[in-house]
N, C-alpha and C. Protein backbone atom coordinates (compact mmCIF):
# COMPACT_ATOMS: atom_id res chain seq x y z
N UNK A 1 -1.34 -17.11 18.25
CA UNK A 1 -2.43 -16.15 18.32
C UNK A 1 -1.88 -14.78 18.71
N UNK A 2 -1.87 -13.91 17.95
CA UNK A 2 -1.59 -12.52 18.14
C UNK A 2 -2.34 -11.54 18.79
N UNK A 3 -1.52 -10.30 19.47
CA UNK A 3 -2.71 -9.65 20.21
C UNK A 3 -3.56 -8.84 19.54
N UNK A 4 -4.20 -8.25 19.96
CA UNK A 4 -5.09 -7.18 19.05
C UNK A 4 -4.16 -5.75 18.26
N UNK A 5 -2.78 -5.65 19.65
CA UNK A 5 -1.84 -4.54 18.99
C UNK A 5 -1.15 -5.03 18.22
N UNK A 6 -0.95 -6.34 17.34
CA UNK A 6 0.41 -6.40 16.79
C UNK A 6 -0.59 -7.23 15.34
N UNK A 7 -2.06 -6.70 15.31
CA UNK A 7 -2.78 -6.68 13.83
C UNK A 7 -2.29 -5.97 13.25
N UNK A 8 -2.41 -5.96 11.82
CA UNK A 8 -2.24 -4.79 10.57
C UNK A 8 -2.96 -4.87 9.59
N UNK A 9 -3.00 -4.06 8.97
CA UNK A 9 -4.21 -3.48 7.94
C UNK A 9 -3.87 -4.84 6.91
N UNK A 10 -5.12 -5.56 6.17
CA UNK A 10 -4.88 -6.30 5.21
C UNK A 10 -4.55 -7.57 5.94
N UNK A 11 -4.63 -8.11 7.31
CA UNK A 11 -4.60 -9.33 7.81
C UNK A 11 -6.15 -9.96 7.76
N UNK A 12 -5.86 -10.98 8.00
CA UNK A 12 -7.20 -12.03 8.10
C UNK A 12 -7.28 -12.83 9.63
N UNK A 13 -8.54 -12.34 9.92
CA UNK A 13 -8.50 -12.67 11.04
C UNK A 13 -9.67 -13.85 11.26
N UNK A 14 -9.94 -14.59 12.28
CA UNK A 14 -11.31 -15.51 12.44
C UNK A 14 -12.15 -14.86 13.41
N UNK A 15 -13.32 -14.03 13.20
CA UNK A 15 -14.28 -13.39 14.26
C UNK A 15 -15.69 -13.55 14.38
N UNK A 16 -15.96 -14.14 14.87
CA UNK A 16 -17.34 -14.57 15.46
C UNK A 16 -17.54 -15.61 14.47
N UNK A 17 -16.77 -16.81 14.15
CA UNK A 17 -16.81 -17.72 12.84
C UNK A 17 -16.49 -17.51 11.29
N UNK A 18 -16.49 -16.12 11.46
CA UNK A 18 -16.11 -15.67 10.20
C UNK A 18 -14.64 -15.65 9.99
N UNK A 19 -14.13 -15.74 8.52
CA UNK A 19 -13.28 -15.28 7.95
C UNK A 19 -13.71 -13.04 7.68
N UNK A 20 -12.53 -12.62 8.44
CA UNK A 20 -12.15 -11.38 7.80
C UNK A 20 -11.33 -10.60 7.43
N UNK A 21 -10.92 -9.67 6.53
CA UNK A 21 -10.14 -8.87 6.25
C UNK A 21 -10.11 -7.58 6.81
N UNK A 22 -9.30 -7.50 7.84
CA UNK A 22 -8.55 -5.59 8.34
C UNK A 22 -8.69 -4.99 7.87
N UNK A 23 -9.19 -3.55 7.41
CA UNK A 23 -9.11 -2.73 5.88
C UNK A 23 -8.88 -0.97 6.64
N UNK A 24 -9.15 -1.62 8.09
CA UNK A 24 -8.86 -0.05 8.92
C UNK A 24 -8.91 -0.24 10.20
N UNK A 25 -7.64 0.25 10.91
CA UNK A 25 -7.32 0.07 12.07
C UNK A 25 -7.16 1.70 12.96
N UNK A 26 -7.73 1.84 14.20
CA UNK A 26 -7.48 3.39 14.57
C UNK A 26 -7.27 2.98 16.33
N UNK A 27 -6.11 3.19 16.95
CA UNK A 27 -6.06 3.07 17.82
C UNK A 27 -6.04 4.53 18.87
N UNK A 28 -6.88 4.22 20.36
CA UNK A 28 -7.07 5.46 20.86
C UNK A 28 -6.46 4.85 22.43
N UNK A 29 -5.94 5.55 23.30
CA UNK A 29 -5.69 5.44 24.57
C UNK A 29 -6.97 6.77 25.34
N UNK A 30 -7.68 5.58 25.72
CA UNK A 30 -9.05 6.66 26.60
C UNK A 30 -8.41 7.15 27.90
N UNK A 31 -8.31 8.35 28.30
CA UNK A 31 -7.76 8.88 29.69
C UNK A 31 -8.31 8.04 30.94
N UNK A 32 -8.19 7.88 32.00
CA UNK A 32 -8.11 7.45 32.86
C UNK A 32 -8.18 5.74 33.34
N UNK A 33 -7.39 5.42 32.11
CA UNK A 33 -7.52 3.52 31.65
C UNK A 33 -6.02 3.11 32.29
N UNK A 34 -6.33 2.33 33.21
CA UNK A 34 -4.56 1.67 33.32
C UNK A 34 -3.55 1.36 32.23
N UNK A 35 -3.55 2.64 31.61
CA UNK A 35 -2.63 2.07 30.48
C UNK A 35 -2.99 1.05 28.92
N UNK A 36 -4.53 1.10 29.03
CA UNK A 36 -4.94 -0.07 28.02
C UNK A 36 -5.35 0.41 26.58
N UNK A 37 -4.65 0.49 25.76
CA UNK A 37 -5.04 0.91 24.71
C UNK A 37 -6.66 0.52 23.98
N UNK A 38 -6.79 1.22 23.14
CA UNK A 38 -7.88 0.58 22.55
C UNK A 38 -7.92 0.29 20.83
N UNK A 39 -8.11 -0.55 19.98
CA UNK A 39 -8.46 -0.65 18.80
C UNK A 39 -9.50 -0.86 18.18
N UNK A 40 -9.92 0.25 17.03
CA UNK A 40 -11.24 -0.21 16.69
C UNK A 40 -10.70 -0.62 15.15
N UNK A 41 -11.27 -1.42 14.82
CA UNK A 41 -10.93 -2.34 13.52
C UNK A 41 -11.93 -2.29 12.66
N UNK A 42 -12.02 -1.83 11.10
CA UNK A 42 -12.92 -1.84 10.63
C UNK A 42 -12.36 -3.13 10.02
N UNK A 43 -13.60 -4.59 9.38
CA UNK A 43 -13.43 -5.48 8.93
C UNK A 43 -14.77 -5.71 7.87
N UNK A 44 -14.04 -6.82 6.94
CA UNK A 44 -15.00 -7.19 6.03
C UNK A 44 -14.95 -8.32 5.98
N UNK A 45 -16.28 -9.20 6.25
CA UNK A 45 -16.36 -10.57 6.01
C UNK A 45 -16.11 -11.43 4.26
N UNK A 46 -15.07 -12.01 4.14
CA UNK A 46 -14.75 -12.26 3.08
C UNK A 46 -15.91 -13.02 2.31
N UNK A 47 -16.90 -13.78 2.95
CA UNK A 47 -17.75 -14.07 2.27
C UNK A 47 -18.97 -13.32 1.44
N UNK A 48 -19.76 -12.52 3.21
CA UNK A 48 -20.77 -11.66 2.22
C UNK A 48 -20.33 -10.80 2.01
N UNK A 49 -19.08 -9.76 2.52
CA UNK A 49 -18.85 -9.00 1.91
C UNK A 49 -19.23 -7.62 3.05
N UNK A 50 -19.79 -8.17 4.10
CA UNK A 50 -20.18 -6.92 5.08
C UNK A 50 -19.25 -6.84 5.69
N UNK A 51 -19.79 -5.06 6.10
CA UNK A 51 -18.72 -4.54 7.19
C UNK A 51 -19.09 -4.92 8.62
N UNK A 52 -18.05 -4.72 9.32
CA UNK A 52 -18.21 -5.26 10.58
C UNK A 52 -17.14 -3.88 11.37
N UNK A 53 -17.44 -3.68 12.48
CA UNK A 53 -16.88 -2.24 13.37
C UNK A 53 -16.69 -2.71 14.70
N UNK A 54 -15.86 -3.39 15.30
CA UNK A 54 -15.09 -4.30 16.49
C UNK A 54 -14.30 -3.22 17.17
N UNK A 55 -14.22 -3.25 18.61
CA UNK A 55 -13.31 -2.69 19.28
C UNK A 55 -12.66 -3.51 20.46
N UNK A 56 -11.29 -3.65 20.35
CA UNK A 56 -10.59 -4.83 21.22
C UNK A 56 -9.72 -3.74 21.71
N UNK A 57 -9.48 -4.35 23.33
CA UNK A 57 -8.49 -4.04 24.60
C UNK A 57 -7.37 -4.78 23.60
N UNK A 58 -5.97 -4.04 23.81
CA UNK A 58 -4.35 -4.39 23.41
C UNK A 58 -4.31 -5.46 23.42
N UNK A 59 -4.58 -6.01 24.69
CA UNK A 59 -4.60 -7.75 25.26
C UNK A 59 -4.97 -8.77 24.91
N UNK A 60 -5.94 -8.66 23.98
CA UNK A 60 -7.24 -9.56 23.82
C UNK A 60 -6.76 -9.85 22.41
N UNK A 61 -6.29 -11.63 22.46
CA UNK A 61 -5.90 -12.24 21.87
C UNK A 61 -7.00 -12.47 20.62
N UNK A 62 -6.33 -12.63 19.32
CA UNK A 62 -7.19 -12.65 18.10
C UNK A 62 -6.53 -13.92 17.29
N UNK A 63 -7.20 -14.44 16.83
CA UNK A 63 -7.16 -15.65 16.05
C UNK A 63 -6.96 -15.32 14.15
N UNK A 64 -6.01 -15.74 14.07
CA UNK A 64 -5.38 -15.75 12.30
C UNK A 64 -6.19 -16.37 11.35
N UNK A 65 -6.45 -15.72 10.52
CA UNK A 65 -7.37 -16.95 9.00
C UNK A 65 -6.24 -17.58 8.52
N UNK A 66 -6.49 -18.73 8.02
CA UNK A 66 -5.72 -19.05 6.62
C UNK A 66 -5.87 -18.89 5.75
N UNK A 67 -4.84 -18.06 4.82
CA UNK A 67 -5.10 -17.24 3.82
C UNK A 67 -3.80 -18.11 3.15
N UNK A 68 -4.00 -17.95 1.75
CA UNK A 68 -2.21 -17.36 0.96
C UNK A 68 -2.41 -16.48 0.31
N UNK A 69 -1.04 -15.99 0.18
CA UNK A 69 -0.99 -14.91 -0.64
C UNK A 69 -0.36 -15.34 -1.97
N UNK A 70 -0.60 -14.86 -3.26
CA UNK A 70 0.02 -15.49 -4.27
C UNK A 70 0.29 -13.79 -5.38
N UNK A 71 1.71 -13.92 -5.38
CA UNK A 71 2.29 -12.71 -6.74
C UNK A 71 1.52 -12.67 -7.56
N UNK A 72 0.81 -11.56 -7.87
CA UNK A 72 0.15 -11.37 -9.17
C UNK A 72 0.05 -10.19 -10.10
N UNK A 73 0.18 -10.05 -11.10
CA UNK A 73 0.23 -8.91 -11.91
C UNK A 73 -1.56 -8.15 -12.07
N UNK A 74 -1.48 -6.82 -12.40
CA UNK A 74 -2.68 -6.63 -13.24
C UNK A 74 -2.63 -6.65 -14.12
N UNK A 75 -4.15 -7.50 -14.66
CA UNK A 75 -3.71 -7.90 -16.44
C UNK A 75 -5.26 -6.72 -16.96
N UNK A 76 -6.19 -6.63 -16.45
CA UNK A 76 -7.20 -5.40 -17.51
C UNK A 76 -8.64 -5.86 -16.34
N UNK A 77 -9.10 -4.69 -16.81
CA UNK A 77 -10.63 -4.74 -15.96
C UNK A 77 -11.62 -5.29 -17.03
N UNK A 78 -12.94 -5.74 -16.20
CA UNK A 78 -13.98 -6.50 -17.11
C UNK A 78 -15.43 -5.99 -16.16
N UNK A 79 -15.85 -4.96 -16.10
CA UNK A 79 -17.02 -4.36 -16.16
C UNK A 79 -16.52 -3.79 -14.80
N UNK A 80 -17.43 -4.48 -13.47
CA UNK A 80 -17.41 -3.95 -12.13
C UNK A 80 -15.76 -4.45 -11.48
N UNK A 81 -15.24 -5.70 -12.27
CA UNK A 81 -14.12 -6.56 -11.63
C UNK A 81 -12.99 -6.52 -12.40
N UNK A 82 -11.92 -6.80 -11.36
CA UNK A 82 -10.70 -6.39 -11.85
C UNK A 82 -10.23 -7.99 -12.07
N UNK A 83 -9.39 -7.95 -12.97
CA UNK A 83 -8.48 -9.01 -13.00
C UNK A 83 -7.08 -8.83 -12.82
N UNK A 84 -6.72 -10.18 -11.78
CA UNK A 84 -4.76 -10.10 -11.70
C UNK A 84 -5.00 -11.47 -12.51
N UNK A 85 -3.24 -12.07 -12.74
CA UNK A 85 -3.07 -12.89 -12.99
C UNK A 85 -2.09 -12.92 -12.25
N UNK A 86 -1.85 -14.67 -11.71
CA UNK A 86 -0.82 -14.87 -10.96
C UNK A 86 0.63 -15.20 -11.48
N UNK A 87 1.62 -14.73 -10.97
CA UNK A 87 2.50 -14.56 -11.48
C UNK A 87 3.55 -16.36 -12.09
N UNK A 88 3.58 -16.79 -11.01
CA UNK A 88 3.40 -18.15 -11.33
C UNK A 88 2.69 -19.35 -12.03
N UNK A 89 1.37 -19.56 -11.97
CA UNK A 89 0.86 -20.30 -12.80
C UNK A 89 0.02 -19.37 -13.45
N UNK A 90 -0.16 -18.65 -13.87
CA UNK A 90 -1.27 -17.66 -14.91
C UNK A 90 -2.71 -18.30 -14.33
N UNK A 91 -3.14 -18.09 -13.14
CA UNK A 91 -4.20 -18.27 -13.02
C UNK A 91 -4.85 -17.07 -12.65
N UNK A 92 -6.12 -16.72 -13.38
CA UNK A 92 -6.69 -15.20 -13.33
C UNK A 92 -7.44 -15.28 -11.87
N UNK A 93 -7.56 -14.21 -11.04
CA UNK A 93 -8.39 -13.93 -10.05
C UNK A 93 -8.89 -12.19 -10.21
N UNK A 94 -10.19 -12.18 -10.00
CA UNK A 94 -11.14 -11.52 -10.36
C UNK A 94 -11.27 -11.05 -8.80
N UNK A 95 -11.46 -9.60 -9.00
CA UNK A 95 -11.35 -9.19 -7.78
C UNK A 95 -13.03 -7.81 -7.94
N UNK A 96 -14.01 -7.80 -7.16
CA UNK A 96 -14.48 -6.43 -7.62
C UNK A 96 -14.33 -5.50 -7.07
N UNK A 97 -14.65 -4.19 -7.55
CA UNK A 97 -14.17 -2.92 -8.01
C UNK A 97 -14.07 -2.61 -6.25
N UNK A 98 -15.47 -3.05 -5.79
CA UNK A 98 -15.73 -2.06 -4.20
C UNK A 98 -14.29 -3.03 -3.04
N UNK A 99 -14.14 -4.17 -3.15
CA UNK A 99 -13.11 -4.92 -2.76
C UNK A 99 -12.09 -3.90 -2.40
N UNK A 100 -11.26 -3.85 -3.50
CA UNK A 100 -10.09 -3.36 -3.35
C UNK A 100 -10.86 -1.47 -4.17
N UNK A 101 -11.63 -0.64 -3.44
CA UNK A 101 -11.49 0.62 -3.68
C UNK A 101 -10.76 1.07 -3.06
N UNK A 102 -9.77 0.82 -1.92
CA UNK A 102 -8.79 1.88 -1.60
C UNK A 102 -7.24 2.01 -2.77
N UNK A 103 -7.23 0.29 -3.13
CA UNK A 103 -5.96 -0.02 -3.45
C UNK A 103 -5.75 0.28 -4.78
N UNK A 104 -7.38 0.78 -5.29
CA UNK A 104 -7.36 1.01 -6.77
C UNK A 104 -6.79 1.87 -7.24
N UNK A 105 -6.74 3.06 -6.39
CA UNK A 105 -6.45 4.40 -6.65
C UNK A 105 -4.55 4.52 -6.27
N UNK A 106 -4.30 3.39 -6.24
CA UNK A 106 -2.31 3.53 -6.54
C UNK A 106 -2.02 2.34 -6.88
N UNK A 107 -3.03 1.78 -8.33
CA UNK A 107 -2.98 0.93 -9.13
C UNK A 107 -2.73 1.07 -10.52
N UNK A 108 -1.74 0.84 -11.18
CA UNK A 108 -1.74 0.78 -12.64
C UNK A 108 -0.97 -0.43 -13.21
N UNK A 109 -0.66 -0.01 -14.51
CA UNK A 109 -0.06 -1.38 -15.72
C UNK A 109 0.89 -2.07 -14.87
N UNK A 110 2.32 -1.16 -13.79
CA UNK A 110 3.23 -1.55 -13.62
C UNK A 110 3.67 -1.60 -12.57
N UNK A 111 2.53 -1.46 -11.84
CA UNK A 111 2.24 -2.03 -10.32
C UNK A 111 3.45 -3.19 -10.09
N UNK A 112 4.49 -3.37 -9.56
CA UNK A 112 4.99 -4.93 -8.85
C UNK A 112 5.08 -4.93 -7.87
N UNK A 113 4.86 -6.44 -7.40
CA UNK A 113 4.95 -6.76 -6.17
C UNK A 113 4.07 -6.67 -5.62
N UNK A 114 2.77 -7.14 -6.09
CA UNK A 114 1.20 -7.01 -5.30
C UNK A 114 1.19 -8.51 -5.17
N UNK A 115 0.21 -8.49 -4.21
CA UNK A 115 -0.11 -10.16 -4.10
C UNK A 115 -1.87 -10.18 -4.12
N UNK A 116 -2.01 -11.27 -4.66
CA UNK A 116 -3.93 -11.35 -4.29
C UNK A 116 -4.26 -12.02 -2.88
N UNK A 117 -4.80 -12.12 -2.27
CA UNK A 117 -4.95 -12.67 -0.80
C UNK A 117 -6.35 -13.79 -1.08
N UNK A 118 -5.79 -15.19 -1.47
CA UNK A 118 -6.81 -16.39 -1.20
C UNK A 118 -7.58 -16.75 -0.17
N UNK A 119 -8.95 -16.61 0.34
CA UNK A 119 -9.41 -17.82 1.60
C UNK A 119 -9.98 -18.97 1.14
N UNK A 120 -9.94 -20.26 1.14
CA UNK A 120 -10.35 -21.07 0.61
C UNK A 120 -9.94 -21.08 -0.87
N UNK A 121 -9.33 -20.96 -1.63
CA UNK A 121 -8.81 -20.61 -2.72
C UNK A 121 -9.64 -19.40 -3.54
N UNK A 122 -10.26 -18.84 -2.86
CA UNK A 122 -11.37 -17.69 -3.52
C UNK A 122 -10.51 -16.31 -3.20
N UNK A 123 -10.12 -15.60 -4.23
CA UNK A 123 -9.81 -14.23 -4.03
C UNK A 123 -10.91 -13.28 -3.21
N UNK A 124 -9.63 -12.88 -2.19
CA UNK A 124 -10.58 -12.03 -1.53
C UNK A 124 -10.40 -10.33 -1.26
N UNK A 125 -8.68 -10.37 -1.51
CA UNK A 125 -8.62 -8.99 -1.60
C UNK A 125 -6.94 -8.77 -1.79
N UNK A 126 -6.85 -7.45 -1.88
CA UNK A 126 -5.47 -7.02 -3.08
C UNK A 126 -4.88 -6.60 -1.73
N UNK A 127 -3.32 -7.24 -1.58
CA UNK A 127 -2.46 -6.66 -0.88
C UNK A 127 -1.06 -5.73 -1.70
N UNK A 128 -0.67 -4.89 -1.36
CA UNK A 128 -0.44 -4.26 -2.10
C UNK A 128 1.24 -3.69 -2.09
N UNK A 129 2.20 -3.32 -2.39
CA UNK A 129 3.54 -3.25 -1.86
C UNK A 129 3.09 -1.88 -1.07
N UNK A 130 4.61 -1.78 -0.18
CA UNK A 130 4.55 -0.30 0.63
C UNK A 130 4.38 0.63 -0.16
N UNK A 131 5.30 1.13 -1.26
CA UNK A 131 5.68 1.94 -2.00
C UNK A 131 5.49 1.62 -3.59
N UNK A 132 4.71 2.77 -4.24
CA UNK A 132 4.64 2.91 -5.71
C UNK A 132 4.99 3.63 -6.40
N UNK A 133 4.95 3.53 -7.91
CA UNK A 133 5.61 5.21 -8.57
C UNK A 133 4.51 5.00 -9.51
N UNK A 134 3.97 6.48 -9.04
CA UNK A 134 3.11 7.01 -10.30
C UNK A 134 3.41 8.31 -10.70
N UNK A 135 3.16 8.81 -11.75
CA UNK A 135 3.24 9.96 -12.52
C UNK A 135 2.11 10.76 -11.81
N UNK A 136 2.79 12.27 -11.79
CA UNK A 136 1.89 13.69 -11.72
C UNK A 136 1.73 13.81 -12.61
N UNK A 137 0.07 14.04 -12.94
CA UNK A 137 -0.69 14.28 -14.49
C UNK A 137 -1.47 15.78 -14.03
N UNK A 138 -1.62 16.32 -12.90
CA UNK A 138 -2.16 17.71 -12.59
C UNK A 138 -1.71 18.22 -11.52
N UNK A 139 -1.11 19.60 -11.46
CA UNK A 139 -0.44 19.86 -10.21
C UNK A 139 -0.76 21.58 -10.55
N UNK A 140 -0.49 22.61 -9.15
CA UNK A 140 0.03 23.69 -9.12
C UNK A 140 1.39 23.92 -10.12
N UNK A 141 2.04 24.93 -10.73
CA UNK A 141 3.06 25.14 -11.99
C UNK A 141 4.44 25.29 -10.66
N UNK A 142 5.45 24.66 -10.89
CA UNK A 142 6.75 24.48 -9.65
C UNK A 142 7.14 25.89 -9.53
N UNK A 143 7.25 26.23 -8.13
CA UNK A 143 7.98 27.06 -7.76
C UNK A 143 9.43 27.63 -8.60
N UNK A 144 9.70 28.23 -8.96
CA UNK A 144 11.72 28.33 -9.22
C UNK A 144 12.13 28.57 -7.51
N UNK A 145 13.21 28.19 -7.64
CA UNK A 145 13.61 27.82 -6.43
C UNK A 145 13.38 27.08 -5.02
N UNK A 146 11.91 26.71 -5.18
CA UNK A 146 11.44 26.37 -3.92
C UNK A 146 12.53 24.68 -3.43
N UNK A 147 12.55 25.20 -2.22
CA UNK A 147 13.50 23.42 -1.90
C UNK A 147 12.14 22.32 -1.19
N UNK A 148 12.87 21.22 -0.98
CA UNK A 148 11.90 20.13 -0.45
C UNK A 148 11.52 20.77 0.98
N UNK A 149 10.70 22.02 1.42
CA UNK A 149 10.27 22.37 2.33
C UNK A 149 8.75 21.87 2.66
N UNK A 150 8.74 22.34 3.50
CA UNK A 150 6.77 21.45 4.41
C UNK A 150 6.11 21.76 4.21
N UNK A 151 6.02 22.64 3.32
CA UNK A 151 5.09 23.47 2.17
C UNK A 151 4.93 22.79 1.47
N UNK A 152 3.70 22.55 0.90
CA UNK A 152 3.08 21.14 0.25
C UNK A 152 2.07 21.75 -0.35
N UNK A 153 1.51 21.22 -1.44
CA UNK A 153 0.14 21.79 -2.61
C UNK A 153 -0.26 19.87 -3.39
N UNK A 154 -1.58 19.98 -3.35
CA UNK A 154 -2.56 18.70 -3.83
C UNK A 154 -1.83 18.69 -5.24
N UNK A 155 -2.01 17.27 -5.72
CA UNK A 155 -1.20 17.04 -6.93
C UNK A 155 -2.07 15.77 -7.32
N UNK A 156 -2.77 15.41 -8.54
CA UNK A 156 -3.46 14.34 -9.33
C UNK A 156 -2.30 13.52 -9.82
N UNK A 157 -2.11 12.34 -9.24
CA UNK A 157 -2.28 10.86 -9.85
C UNK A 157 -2.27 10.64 -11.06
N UNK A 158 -1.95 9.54 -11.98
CA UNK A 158 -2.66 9.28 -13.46
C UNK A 158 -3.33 7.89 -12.85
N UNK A 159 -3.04 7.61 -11.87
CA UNK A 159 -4.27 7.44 -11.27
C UNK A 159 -5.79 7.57 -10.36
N UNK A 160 -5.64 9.31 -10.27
CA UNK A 160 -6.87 9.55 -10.18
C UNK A 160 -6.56 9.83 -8.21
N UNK A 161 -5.86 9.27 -7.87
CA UNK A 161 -5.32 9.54 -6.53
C UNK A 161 -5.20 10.89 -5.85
N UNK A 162 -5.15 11.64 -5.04
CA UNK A 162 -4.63 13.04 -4.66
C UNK A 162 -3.69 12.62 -3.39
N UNK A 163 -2.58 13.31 -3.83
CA UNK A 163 -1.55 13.40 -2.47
C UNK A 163 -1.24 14.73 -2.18
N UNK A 164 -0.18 15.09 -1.25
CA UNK A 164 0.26 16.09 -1.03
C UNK A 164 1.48 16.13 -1.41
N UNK A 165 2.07 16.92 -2.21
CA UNK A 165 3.54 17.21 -2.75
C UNK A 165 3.93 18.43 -2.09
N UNK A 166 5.60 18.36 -1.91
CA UNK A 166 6.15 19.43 -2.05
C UNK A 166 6.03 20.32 -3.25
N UNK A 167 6.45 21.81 -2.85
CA UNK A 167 5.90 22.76 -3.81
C UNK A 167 7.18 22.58 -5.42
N UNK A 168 7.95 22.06 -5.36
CA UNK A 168 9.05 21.92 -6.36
C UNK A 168 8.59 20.89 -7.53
N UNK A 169 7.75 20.09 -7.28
CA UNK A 169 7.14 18.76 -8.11
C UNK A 169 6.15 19.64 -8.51
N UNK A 170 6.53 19.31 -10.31
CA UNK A 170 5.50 20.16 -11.36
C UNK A 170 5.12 18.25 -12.22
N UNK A 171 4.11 18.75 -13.18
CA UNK A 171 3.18 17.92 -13.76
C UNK A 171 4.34 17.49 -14.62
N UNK A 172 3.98 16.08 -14.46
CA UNK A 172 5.17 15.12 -15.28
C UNK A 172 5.77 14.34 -14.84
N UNK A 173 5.94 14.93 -13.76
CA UNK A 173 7.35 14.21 -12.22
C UNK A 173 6.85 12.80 -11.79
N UNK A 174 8.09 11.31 -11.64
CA UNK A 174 6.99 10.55 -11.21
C UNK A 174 7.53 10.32 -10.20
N UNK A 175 6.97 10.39 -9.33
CA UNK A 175 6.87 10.22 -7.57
C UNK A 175 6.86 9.02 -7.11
N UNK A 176 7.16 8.68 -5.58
CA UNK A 176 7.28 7.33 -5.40
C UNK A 176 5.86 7.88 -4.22
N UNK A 177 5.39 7.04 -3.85
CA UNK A 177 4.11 6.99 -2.84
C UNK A 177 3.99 5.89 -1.92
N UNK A 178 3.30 6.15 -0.31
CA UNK A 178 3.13 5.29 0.45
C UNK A 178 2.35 4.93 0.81
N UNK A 179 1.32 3.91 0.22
CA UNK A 179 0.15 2.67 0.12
C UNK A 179 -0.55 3.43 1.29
N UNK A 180 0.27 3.14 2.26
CA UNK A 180 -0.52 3.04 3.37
C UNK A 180 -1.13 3.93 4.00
N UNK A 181 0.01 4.80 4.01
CA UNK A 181 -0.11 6.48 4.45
C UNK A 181 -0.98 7.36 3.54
N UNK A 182 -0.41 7.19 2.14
CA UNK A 182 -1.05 7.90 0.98
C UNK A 182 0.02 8.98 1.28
N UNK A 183 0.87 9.09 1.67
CA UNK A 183 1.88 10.37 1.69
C UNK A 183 2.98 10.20 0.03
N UNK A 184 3.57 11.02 -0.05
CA UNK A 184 4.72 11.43 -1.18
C UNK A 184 5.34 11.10 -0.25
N UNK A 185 6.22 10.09 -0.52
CA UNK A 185 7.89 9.64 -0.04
C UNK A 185 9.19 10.04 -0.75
N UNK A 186 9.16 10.97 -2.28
CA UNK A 186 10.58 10.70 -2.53
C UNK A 186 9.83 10.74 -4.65
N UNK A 187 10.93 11.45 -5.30
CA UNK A 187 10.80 11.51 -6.90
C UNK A 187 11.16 9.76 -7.11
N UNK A 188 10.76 9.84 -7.84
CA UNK A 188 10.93 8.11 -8.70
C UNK A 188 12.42 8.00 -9.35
């Protein structure tokens, strides 16, 4: 049983009988607390699908779901739901759109290394690698000369994403990106 500090985004946890999924974690240290951090956890019950808004002391032991995770590719969307297929036995899991809306937006054809996250063998949500490469399809026109300085300008995705780039990355460039952060890590 793990503590409340050593959760991470995209775990499954057991809370109040439920199965849930992590999808946002924000930790605060309130002034005059012996030292006790605080976490507030946004969660979604894998069944109905509601949100749930929990706040746990560092300390306060939390209980694991059983989940697996299984390799899966994206194979094409079908109205509101996405489909992977698993990489191993080609079994399709159908995921919908509001599920995975964060993960959608640094999703495409050649995504690897995602996994679907099973409870009970029912897909419940898209875990996703650290790092992706997508193409700049709209940007500010590149500096001449500018170097990788902290000077940064919004840059479109071809997936529809917005990050912050350095000013030297013009439209075309494909970038590597960090899931988690949503930051520019590095050209592809």
């Amino acid at each position: 049983m793990p503590k409340a500090s050593d959760i991470k985004k995209n775990m499954a946890i057991q809370y109040q009988d439920k199965t849930c999924i992590v999808k946002d974690i924000e930790r605060s240290v309130p002034q005059g607390r012996a030292g006790g951090s605080l976490y507030r956890m946004r969660m979604y019950d894998v069944v109905s699908g509601r949100k749930i808004d929990e706040t746990f002391k560092d300390s306060e032991m939390l209980d694991l779901a059983d989940l697996i995770r299984r390799p899966a590719n994206f194979s094409y969307i079908d109205g509101e739901e996405y489909v992977f297929m698993d990489e191993e036995n080609y079994t399709p899991y159908n995921l919908n759109k509001e599920a995975i809306a964060d993960e959608v937006l640094f999703l495409n054809e050649d995504t690897q290394g995602m996994q679907v996250v099973l409870v009970d063998d029912a897909p419940v949500a898209l875990d996703m690698p650290t790092v992706v490469e997508l193409e700049v399809i709209e940007t500010d026109p590149s500096i001449k000369g500018a170097s990788a300085t902290s000077r940064t300008k919004p840059a479109v995705l071809a997936t529809g994403a917005i990050v912050q780039v350095p000013e030297h990355i013009s439209t075309g460039d494909r970038i590597r990106v960090n899931v988690e952060e949503r930051k520019f890590t590095g050209r592809a």
